[in-house]
Protein backbone atom coordinates (compact mmCIF):
# COMPACT_ATOMS: atom_id res chain seq x y z
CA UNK A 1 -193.53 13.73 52.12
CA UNK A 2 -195.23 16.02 50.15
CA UNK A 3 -195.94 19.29 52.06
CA UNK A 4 -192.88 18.97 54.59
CA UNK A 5 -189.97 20.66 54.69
CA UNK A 6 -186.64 20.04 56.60
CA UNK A 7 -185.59 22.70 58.88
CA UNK A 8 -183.28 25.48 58.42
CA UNK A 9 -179.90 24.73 59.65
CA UNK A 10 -178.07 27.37 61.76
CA UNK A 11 -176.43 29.80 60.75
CA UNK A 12 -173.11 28.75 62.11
CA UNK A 13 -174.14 24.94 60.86
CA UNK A 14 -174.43 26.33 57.14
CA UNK A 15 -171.44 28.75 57.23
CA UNK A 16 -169.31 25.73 58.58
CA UNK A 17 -170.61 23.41 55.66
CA UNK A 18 -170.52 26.08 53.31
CA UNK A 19 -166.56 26.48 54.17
CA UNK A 20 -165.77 22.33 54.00
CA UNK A 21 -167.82 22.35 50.76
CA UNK A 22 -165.77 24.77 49.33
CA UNK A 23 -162.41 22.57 50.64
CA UNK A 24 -163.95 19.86 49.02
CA UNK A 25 -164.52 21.04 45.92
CA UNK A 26 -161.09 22.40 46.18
CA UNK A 27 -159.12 19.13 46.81
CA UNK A 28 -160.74 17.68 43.96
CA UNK A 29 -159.06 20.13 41.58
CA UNK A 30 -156.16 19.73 43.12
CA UNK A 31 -152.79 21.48 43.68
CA UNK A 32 -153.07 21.89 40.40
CA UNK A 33 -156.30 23.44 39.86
CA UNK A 34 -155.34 26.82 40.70
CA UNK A 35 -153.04 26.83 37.47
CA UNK A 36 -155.30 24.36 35.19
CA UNK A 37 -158.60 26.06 35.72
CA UNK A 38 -158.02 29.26 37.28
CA UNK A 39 -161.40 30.28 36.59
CA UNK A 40 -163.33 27.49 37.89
CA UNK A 41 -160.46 27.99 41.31
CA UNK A 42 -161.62 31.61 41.47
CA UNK A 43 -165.42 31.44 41.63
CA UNK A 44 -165.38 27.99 44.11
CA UNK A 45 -162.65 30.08 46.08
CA UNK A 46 -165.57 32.89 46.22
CA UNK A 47 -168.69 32.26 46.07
CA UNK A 48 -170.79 33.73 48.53
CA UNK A 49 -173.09 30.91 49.44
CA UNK A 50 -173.98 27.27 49.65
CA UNK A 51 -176.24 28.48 46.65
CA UNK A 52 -173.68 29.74 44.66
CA UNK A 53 -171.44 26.41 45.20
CA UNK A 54 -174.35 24.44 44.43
CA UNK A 55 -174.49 25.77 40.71
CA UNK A 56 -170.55 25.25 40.43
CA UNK A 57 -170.79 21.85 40.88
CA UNK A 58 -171.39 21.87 36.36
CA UNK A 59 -168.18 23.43 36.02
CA UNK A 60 -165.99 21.25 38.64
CA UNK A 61 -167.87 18.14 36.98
CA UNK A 62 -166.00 19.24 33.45
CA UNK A 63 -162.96 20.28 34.68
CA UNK A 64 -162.71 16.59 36.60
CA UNK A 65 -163.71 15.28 33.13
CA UNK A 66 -160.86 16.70 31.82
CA UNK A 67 -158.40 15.24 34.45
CA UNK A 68 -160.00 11.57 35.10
CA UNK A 69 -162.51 11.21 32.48
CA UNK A 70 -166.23 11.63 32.57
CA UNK A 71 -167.28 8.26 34.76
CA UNK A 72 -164.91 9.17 37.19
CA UNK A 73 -165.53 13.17 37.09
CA UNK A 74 -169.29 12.10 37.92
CA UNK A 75 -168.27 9.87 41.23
CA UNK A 76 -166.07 12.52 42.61
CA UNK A 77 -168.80 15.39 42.23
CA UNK A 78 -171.42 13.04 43.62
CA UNK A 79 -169.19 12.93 46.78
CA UNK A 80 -169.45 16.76 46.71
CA UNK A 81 -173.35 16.60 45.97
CA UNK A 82 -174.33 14.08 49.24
CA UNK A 83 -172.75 17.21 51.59
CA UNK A 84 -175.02 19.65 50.74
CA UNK A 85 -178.21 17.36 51.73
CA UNK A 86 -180.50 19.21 54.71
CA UNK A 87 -178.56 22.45 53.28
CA UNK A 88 -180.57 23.59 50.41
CA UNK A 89 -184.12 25.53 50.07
CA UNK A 90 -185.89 22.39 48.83
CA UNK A 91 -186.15 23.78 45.18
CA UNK A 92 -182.70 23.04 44.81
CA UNK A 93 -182.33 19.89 46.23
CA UNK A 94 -180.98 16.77 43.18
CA UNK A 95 -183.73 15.00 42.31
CA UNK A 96 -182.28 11.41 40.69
CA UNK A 97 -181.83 11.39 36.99
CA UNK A 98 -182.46 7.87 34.88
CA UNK A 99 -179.43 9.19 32.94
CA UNK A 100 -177.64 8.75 35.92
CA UNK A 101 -176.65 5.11 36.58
């Protein structure tokens, strides 16, 4: 509702979702990624924030496009997308696209 806001996780809560966020996005690279897209690697590796993996979430979505294609690339970082509900100021929050189906 309009006017409400969810409340602020923890601090432990966010730096323990920050951390399997950052796994996450990770894994989907792959044991691979490190070599493939070292600078995409670096930046998820070190970002400083649930904010800053948040806005990485462009570049993981084309480096999975280059592995598996761009239908596929958009399923995986959807996966990645769902864990950061309840985690975000609400500015941030993905609001459903109708390019999105």
């Amino acid at each position: 509702m309009l006017g409400q806001h969810a409340p602020t996780p923890s601090e432990s809560i966010l730096e323990n979702s920050t951390e399997d966020i950052r796994e996450a996005m990770l894994a989907l690279l792959g044991a691979d990624g490190p070599k493939r897209f070292p600078p995409i690697t670096r930046r998820i590796r070190y970002a400083n924030d649930i904010q800053g993996l948040w806005y990485l979430r462009g570049d993981l979505m084309a480096a999975l496009a280059t592995l598996h294609g761009e239908a596929e690339a958009r399923k995986r970082v959807q996966g990645i997308t769902e864990m950061f509900q309840g985690l975000l100021p609400g500015s941030l929050n993905s609001r459903p696209s109708p390019l999105m189906g």
